[in-house]
Structure formats: structure tokens, C-alpha cells
Protein backbone atom coordinates (compact mmCIF):
# COMPACT_ATOMS: atom_id res chain seq x y z
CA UNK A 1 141.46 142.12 102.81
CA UNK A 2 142.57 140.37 99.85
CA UNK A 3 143.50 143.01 96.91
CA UNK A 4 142.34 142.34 93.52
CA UNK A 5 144.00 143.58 90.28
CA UNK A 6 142.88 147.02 89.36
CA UNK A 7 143.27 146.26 85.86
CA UNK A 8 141.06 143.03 85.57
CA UNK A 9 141.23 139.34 86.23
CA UNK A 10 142.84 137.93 82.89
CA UNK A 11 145.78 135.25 84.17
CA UNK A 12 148.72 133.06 83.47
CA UNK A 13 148.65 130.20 85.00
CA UNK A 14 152.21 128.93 86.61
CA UNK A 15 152.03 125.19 87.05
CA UNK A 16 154.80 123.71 89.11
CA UNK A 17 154.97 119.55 88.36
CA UNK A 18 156.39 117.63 90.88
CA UNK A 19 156.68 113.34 90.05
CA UNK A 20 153.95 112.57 92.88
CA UNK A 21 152.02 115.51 90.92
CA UNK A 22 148.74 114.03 89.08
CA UNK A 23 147.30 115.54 86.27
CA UNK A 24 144.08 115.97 88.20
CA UNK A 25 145.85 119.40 90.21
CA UNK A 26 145.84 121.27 87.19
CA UNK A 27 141.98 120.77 86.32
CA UNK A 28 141.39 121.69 89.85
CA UNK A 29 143.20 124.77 89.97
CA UNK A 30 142.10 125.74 86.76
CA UNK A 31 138.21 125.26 88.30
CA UNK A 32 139.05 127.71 91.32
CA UNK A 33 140.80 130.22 88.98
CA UNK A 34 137.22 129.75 87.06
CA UNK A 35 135.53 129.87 90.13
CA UNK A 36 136.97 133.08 91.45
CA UNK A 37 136.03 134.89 88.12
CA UNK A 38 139.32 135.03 86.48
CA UNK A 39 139.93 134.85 82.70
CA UNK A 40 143.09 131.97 82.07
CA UNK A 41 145.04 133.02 79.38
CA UNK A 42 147.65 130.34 78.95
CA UNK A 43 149.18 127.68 81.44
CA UNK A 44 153.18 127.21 81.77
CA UNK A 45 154.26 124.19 83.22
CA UNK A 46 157.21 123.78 85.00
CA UNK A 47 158.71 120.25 86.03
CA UNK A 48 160.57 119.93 89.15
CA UNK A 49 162.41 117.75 91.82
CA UNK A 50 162.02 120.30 94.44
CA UNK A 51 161.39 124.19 95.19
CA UNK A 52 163.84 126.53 94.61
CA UNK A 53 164.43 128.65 97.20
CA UNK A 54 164.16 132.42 95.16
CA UNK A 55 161.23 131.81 92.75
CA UNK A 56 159.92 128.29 93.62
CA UNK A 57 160.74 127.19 89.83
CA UNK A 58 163.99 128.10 87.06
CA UNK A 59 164.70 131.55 86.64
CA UNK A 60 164.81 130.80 83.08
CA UNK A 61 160.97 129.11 83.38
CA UNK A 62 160.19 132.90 85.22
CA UNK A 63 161.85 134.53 82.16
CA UNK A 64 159.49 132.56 80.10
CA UNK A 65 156.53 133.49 82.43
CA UNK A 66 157.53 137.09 81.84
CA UNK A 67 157.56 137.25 78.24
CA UNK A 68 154.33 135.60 78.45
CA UNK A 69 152.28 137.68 80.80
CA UNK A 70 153.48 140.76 78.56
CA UNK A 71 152.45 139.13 75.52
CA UNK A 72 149.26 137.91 76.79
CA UNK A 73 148.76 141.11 78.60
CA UNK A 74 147.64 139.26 81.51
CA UNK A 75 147.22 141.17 84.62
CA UNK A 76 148.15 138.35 87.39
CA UNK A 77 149.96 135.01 87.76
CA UNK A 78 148.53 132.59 89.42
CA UNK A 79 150.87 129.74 91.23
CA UNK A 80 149.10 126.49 91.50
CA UNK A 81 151.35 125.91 94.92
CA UNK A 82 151.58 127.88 97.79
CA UNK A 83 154.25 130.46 97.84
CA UNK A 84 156.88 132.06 100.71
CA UNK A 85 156.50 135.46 101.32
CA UNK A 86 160.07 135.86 99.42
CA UNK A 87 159.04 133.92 96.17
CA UNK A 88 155.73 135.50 95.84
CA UNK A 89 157.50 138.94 95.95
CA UNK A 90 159.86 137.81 93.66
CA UNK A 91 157.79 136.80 91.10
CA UNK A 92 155.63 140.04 91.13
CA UNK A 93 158.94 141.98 90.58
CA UNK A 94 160.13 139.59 87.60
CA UNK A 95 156.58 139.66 85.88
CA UNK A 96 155.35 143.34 86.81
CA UNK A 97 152.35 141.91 87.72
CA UNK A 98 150.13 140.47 90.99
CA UNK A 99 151.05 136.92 92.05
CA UNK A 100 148.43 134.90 94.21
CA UNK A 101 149.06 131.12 95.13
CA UNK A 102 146.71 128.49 95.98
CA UNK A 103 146.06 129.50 99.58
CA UNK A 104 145.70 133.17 98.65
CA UNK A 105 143.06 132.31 95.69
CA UNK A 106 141.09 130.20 97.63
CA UNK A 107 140.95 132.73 100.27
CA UNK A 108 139.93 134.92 98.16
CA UNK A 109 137.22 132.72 96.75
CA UNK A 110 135.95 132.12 100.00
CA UNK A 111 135.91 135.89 100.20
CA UNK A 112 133.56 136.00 97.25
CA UNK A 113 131.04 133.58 99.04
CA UNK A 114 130.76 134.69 102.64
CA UNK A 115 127.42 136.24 103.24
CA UNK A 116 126.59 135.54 106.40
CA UNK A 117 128.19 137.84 109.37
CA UNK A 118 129.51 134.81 110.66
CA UNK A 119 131.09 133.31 107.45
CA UNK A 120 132.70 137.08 106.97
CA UNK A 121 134.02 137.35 110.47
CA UNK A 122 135.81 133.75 109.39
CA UNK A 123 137.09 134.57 106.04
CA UNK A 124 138.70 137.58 107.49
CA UNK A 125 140.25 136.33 110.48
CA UNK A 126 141.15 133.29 108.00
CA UNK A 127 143.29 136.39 105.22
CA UNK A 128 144.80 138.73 107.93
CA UNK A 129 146.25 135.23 109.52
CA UNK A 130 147.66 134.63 106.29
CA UNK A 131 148.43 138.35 105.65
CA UNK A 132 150.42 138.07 109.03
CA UNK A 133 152.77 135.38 107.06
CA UNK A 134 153.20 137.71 104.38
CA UNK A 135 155.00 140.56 105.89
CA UNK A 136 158.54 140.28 105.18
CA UNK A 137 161.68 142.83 105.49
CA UNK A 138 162.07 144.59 102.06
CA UNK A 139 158.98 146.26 101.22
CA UNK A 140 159.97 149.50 100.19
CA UNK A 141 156.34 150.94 102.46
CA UNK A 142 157.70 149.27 105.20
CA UNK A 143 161.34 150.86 105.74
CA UNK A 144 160.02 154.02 107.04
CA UNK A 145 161.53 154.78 110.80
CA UNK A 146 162.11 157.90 113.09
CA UNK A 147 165.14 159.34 112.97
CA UNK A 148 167.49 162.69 113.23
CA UNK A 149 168.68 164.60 115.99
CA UNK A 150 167.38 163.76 119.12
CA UNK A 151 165.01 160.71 117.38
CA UNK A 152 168.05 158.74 116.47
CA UNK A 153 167.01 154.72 117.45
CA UNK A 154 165.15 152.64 115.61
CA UNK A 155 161.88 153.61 116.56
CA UNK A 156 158.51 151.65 114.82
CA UNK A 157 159.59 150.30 111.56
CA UNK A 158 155.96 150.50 109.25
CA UNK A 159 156.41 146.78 109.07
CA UNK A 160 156.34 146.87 112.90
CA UNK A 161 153.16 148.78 112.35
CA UNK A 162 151.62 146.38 110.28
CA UNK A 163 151.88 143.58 112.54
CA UNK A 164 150.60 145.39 115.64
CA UNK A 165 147.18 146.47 113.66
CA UNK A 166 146.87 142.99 111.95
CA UNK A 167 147.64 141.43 115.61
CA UNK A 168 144.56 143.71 116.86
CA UNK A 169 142.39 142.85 114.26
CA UNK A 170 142.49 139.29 114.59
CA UNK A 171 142.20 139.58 118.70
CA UNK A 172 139.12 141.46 117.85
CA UNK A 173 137.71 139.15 115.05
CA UNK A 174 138.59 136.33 117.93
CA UNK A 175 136.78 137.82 120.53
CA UNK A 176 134.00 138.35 117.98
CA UNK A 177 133.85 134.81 116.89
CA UNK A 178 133.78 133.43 120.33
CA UNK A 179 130.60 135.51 120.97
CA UNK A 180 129.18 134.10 117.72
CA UNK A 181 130.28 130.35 118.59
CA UNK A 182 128.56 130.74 121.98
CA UNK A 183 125.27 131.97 120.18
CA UNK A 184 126.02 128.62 118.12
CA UNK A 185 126.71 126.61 120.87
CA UNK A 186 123.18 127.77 122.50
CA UNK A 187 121.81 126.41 119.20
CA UNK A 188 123.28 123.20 119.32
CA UNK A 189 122.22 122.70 122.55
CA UNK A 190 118.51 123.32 121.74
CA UNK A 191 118.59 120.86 119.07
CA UNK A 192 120.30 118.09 120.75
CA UNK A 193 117.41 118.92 124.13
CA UNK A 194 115.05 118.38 121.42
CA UNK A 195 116.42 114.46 120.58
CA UNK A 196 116.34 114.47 117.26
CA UNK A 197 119.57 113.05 115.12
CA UNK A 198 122.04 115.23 113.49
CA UNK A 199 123.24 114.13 109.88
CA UNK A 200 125.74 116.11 108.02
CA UNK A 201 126.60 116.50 104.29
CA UNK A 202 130.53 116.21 104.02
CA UNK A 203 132.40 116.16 100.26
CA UNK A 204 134.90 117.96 98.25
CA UNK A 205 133.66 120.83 96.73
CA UNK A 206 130.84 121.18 94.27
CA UNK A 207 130.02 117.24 94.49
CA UNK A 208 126.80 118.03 94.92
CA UNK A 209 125.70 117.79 98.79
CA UNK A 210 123.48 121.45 98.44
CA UNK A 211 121.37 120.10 95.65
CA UNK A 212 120.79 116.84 98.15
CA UNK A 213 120.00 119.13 100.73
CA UNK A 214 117.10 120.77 98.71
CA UNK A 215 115.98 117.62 97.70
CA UNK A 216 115.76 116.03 101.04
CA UNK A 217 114.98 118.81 103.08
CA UNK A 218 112.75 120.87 100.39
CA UNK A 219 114.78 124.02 100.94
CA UNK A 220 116.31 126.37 98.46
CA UNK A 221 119.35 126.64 99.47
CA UNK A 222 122.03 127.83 96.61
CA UNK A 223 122.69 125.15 94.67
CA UNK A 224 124.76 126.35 91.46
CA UNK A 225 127.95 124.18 89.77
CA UNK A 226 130.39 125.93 91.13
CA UNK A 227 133.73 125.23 93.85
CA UNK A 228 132.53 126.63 97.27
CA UNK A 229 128.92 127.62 96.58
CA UNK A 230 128.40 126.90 100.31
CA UNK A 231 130.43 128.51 103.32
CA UNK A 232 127.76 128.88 105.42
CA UNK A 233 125.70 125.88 107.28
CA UNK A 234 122.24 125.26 107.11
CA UNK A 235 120.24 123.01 109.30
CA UNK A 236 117.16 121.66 108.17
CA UNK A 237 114.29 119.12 109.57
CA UNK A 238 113.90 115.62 107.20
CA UNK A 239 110.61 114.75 107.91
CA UNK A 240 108.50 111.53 106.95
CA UNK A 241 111.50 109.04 107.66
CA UNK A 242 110.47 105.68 109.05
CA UNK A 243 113.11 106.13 111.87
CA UNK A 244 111.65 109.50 113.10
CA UNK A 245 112.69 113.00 111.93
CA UNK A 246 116.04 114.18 111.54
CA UNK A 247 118.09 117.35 110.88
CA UNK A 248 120.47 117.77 108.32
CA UNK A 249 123.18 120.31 108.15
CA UNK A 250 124.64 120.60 104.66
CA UNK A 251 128.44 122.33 105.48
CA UNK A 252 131.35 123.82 103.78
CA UNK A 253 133.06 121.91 100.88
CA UNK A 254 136.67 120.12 100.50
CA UNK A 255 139.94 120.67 99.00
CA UNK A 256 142.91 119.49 98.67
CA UNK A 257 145.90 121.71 100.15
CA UNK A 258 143.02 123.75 102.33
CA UNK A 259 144.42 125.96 103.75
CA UNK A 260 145.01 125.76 107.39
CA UNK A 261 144.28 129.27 108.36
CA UNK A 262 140.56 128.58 106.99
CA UNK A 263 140.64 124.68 108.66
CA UNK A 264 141.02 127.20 111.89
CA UNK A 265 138.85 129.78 111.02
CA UNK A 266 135.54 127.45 109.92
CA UNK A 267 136.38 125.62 113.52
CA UNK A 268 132.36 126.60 113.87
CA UNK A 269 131.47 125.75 110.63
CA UNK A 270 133.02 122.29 110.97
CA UNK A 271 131.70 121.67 114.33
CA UNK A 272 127.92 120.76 113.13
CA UNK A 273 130.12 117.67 111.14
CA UNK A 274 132.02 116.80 114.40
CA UNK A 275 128.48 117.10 116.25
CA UNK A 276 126.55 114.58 113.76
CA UNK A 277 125.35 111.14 114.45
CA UNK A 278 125.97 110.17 111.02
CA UNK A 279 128.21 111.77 108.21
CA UNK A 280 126.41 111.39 104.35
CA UNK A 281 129.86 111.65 102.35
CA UNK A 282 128.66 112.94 98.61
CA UNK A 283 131.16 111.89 96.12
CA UNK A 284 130.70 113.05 92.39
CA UNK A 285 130.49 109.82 90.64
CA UNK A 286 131.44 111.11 87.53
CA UNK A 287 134.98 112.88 88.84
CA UNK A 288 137.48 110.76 87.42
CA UNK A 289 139.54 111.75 90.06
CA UNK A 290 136.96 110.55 93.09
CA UNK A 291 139.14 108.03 94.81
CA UNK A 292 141.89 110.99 95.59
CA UNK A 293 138.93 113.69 96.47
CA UNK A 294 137.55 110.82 98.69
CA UNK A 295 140.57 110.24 100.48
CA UNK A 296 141.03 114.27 100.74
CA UNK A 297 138.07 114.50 102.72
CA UNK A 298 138.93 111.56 105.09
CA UNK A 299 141.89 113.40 105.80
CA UNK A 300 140.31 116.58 107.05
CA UNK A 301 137.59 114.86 108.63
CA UNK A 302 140.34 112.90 110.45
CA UNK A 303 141.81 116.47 111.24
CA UNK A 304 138.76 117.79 112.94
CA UNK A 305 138.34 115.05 115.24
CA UNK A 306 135.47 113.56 113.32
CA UNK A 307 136.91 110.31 111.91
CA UNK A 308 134.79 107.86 114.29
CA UNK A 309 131.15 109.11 112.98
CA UNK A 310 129.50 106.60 111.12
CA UNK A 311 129.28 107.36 107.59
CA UNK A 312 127.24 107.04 104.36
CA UNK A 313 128.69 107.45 101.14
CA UNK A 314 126.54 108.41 98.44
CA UNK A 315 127.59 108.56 94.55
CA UNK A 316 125.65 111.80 92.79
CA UNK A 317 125.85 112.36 89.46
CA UNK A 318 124.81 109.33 88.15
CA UNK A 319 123.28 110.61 85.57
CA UNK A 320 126.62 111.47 83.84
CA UNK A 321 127.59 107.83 84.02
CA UNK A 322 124.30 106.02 82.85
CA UNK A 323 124.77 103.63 86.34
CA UNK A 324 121.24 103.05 87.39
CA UNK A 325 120.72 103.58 91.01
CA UNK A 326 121.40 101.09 93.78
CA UNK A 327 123.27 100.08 96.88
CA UNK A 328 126.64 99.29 97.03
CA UNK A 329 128.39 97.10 99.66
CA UNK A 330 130.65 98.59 101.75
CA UNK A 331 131.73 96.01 103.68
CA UNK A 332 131.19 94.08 106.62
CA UNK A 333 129.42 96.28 109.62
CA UNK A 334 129.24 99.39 107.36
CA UNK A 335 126.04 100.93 106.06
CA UNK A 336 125.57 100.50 101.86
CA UNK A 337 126.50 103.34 99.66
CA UNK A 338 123.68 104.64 97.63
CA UNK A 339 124.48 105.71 93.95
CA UNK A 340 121.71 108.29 93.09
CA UNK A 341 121.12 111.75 90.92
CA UNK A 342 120.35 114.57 93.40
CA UNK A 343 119.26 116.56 90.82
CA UNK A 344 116.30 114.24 89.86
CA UNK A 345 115.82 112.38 92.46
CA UNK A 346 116.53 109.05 91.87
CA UNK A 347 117.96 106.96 94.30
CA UNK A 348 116.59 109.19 96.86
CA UNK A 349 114.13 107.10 98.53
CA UNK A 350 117.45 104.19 98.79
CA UNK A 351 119.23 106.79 101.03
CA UNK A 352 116.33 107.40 103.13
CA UNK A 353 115.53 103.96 103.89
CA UNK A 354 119.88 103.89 104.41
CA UNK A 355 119.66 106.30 106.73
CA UNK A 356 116.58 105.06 108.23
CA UNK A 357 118.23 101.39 108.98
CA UNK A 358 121.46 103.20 110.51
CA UNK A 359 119.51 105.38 112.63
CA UNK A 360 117.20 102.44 113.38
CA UNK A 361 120.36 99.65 113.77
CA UNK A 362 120.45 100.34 117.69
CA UNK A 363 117.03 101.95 118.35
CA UNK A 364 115.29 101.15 121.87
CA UNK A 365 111.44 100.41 121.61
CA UNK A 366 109.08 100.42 125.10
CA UNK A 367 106.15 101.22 126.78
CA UNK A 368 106.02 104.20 128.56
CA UNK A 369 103.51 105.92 130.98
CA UNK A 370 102.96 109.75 130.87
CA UNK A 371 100.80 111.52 133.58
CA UNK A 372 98.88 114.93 132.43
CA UNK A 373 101.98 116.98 133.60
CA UNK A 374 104.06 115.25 131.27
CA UNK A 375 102.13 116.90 128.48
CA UNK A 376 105.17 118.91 126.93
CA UNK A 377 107.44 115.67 126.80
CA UNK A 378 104.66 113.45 125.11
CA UNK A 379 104.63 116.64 122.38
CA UNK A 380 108.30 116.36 122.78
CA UNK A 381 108.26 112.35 121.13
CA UNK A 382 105.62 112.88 119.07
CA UNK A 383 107.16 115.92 117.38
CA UNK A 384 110.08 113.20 117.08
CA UNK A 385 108.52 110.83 114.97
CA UNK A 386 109.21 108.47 117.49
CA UNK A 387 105.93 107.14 118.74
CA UNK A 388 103.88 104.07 116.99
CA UNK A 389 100.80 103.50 119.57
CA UNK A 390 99.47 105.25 122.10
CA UNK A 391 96.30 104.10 124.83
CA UNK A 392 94.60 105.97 127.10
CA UNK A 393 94.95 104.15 130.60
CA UNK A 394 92.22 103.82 132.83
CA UNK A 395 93.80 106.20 135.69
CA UNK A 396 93.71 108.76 132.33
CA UNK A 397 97.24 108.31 131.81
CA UNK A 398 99.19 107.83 127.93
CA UNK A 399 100.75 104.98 127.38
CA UNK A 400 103.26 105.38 124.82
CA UNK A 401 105.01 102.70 122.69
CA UNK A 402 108.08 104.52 121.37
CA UNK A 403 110.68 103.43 118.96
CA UNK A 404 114.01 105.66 119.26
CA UNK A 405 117.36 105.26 118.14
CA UNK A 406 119.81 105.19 120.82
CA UNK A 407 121.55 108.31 120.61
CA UNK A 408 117.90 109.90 120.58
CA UNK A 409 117.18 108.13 124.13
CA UNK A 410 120.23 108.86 125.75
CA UNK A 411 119.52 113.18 124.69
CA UNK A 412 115.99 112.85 126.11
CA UNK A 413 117.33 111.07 129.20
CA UNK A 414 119.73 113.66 130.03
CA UNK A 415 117.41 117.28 129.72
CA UNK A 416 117.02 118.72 133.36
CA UNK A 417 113.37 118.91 134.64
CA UNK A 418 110.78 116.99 135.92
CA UNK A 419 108.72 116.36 132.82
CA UNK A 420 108.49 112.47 132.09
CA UNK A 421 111.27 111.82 134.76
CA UNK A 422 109.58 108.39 134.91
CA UNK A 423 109.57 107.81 131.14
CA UNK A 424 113.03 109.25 130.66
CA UNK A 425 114.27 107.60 133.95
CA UNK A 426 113.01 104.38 131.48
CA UNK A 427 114.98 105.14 128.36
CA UNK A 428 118.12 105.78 130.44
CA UNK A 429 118.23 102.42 132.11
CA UNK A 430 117.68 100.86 128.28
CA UNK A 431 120.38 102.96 127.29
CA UNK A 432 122.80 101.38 130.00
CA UNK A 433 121.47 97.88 129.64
């Protein structure tokens, strides 16, 4: 949806500085300019107390801006804030040139990443939302009306136009969605009848959390150093931890200022952290700037109702700060944070054992007695991890000594049917006790 400059991607950077303002928000919007393939040309800074209402910043800073996008022969500006309809057209018609902000770059970086049909349906509905702000009166395209004799009236303005066919297009991406969150929600539901724990990797963006994945999970999924390598969310099986296996989603990264039209559009997306047992927060050690990024992602988390989830903070990158790897205390009744290199490896076999003790904290362990119908539910626990002996009884029964966690017990307790109604009749009275 998003139109990119004809003429190329080479950019002036306009940097509005504010006294809260560190100097960490330039370095990140100059990664996502990086990120979404454009060439930076030069940077003007502009201090301020607050907006102005016609150009965000001083005319005379825009003047400056001008001369410098014609010298430079850039071909956009890029606004590290996000812009009114009424600014953003007014800077385009004092530089000549295309004007993104921050919402409409990272849109468009997220553009640049979807390949899955869900993660396109998202970024779409997530642009023509924002699109939908951008239609103001004054756009020369959008003045046309009826008129003449016997059409006098105002008839459809184009703008008018433009809002009705945005308005359908993001009823139908709705209605699409919803078909595609059921479909999701039919997937979640399979996983949690199957008992086994949900983790999921939450961080700002390009910590690290897809090259953890791969290493805990052996998959391949992309892992390059770049913002927003991952829109789409994977969910993989952790096998061989002492607690039982797991699944692991790895999920969509961070940012400051995200936008709230793609907060709402990645509801889905977001769900699988909402969903988890346990949230692994991946912090890049070696980001100056981690306390800030740290308390960015808190934020959203808090924002997607997903602030109560006990979570594990791991330090990656540990390899850029020569740290050796260890546990760190985080305090009284909170698991230890794990400083590790994901790309290596070490460290890794700390967070497992992490993991392992928070999944195992409030486990339930008892005999159980399974009868040759309950053959699919004793595959069921063993496919779990979960069971440590196991006797044949002398009626030609299996007894079972299982140790699962307690959110395990209380899933297998709860699927319909009669298979190992005894057993899970069993694991729901521990689970009240």
C-alpha cells in the first residue's frame, strides 16, 4: 500500500530533539532507515520544546532541510517522529520530495518482511488503517465533485471516495483475519489438549531471540542482524528437558513508538505471548541502551494483557562484552537471568536447566493406573516427557509415576473423553489440593 520513491531510496534524515530525547532515538532510527534499504545521506537535527503545528519543527530548520535534500539530491525525508497528515504534506511541498515518519517507515518495513498470508493480511490492514489517518482536505486528486446543470450539490468528493474503498478494504481484510485467527485458535487448542507448556521469545528487535530459537529448537528459522527479521511466529517442540518437552514460539520483535495500528493488527501474532506459561525476555547485552529497550518491551507486554506471565530474562550477546556466562539474581521469588551467546551456544544448557526449575517449581508427581483403553492417554504422557517409571500390574494394568508441572495437569485434566478419566480425574484433584 505503502508507495516507495520512484527515483530510489537515498534520504535526509530530519531529527526532531526534544529535552526527554536520548541520544539512543537517533541510532535507532537510523537502524530502521538501514533496515528498510534506504541510503542516509546526512542527518539535520532540530531542537525543540514542542511541535509546531505547520511543519512539526522551524520553518527556517525546513528551509535548511530544503537546500539540503537538493544538494544531496536525496529523494525522501525521513522524520524520526510521527507526523499529522497536515505536516507531512507540508513538508513534501517545501522539500519537493516524499516524506515518511516513523510509523509510516516501520510500516513499511514490516511490509518488506511479511511472507506469510497471514503476516500480509496484517501489514495491510495495519497501512490502509494508517492510510485512513492520512486523508486530509486539500489534495488537489481529491477536489473532484459533480456538478453543472441539473448535477449542482455536492455529490462524492474523491476524498469521499477514498474513504469508502479504504473502509471496504479493511472490513474485508477483518473478516479475513478473523477466519485466519479461528484457524489459529483451532491450533492453539490442539497444543494446549496435548499438555505440553508454551514458552515464548519476547525482546526488542534484533536482540537475538530467532538465533535462540534455532539453537534450542534446531530449526532454521531466519536468523540475520537485522530490525524485524521475524513477523511471523513459529512454534517449535524443545525436546530432552528434564521437566518434559516444551514448545517454543519465537514472535515478532519490539520498538519503541510501535505503532498502534500494527499493536492491533499482530493481535494474533501477539496472542501465542499472551498464551505462554513462561515469557524468555532476550535482551542484547551489549545495547548500551538495554535498560530503556527493556522497559519498552514491559510496556507493550503490559499492553497486551500479558504482564502477569512469569518471565526469564536472558542476556545474548555476551560475546561482545567478554562476560562469561552465568546466572544472575533477580530477586526474591523470580527465576535467575541467564547471560549466554545464542550464537555459540554458551550458556545454553543454564537456560534449560532455568526453564526446567520454573516449569518444575510447582510440578505434581503420582502414581497413576491406566487400563488397556487408556492406551492413547499413556502415549499422550509419554510423548510429554512426563513419565519416570512405569510397572506392569498384575490385573495387566500400567502403573505410571508421572512428574508434571501444574499447568500441564490442569490441560490434561480438562480434555473431554473417557480416556484415563481415572488418571486425569487424579491430576485434577492434585491440582485443587
Amino acid at each position: 500500500m505503502i508507495e516507495r520513491a520512484e527515483r530510489g531510496n537515498r534520504a535526509v534524515i530530519l531529527h526532531p530533539v526534544f529535552r526527554v530525547t536520548g541520544p539512543e532515538a537517533l541510532e535507532e532510527f537510523t537502524e530502521l532507515a538501514i533496515s528498510a534499504g534506504v541510503e542516509i545521506a546526512a542527518v539535520v537535527e532540530a531542537p525543540r520544546d514542542k511541535p509546531e503545528a505547520r511543519f512539526f519543527v522551524g520553518s527556517g530548520k525546513i528551509d535548511d532541510l530544503a537546500q539540503l535534500v537538493e544538494a544531496q539530491g536525496a529523494d525522501l525525508v525521513l522524520v524520526s517522529q510521527s507526523l499529522s497528515a497536515v505536516q507531512q504534506r507540508n513538508i513534501e511541498k517545501a522539500c519537493k520530495v516524499q516524506v515518511l515518519d516513523r510509523s509510516t517507515l516501520i510500516l513499511d518495513i514490516f511490509a518488506q518482511r511479511a511472507m506469510s498470508y497471514e503476516g500480509k493480511l496484517q501489514v495491510e490492514l495495519a497501512q490502509l488503517k494508517h492510510l485512513s489517518t492520512r486523508l486530509i482536505r486539500g489534495w488537489t486528486h481529491l477536489e473532484r465533485q459533480k456538478g453543472g446543470i441539473g448535477l449542482r450539490g455536492p455529490g462524492e468528493t474523491q476524498l469521499e471516495t477514498d474513504r469508502r474503498l479504504i473502509g471496504q478494504r479493511i472490513r474485508q481484510l477483518g473478516r479475513k483475519l478473523e477466519k485466519v485467527d479461528r484457524q489459529r485458535d483451532q491450533s492453539r487448542r490442539q497444543r494446549k489438549r496435548s499438555g505440553a507448556p508454551l514458552l515464548a521469545l519476547v525482546g526488542y528487535t534484533n536482540a537475538g531471540k530467532s538465533t535462540l530459537f534455532n539453537q534450542l529448537t534446531e530449526a532454521e528459522v531466519d536468523a540475520r542482524n537485522r530490525l524485524f527479521d521475524t513477523l511471523d511466529p513459529t512454534v517449535r517442540k524443545v525436546e530432552g528437558m528434564h521437566c518434559g518437552d516444551v514448545l517454543l514460539a519465537d514472535t515478532v520483535g519490539f520498538v519503541s513508538d510501535l505503532p498502534h495500528e500494527l499493536i492491533a493488527a499482530f493481535r494474533a501474532t501477539l496472542q501465542e505471548a499472551r498464551d505462554a506459561d513462561v515469557l524468555i525476555h532476550v535482551i542484547d547485552a551489549s545495547d548500551p541502551y538495554r535498560i530503556e529497550r527493556q522497559a519498552e518491551v514491559d510496556e507493550v507486554l503490559a499492553s497486551i494483557g500479558a504482564e502477569k506471565i512469569p518471565v526469564i530474562r536472558v542476556f545474548n550477546k555476551i560475546d561482545r562484552t567478554g562476560q562469561d556466562a552465568g546466572l544472575i539474581d533477580s530477586g526474591p521469588g523470580k527465576p535467575p537471568a541467564v547471560a549466554l551467546c545464542a550464537r555459540t551456544g554458551e550458556g545454553l544448557e543454564l537456560l534449560r536447566e532455568v526453564i526446567s526449575n520454573e516449569l518444575s517449581r510447582d510440578h505434581i508427581r503420582i502414581w497413576i493406573e491406566l487400563a488397556g483403553e487408556d492406551a492413547r492417554f499413556r502415549a499422550q504422557l509419554f510423548e510429554l516427557g512426563v513419565v519416570s517409571e512405569e510397572h506392569i500390574s498384575s490385573d495387566g494394568n500400567w502403573r505410571l509415576h508421572v512428574d508434571v508441572p501444574r499447568q500441564t495437569a490442569e490441560r490434561l485434566a480438562s480434555q473431554p473423553g473417557k480416556e484415563g478419566q481415572t488418571a486425569r480425574r487424579q491430576l485434577l484433584a492434585e491440582t485443587t489440593a
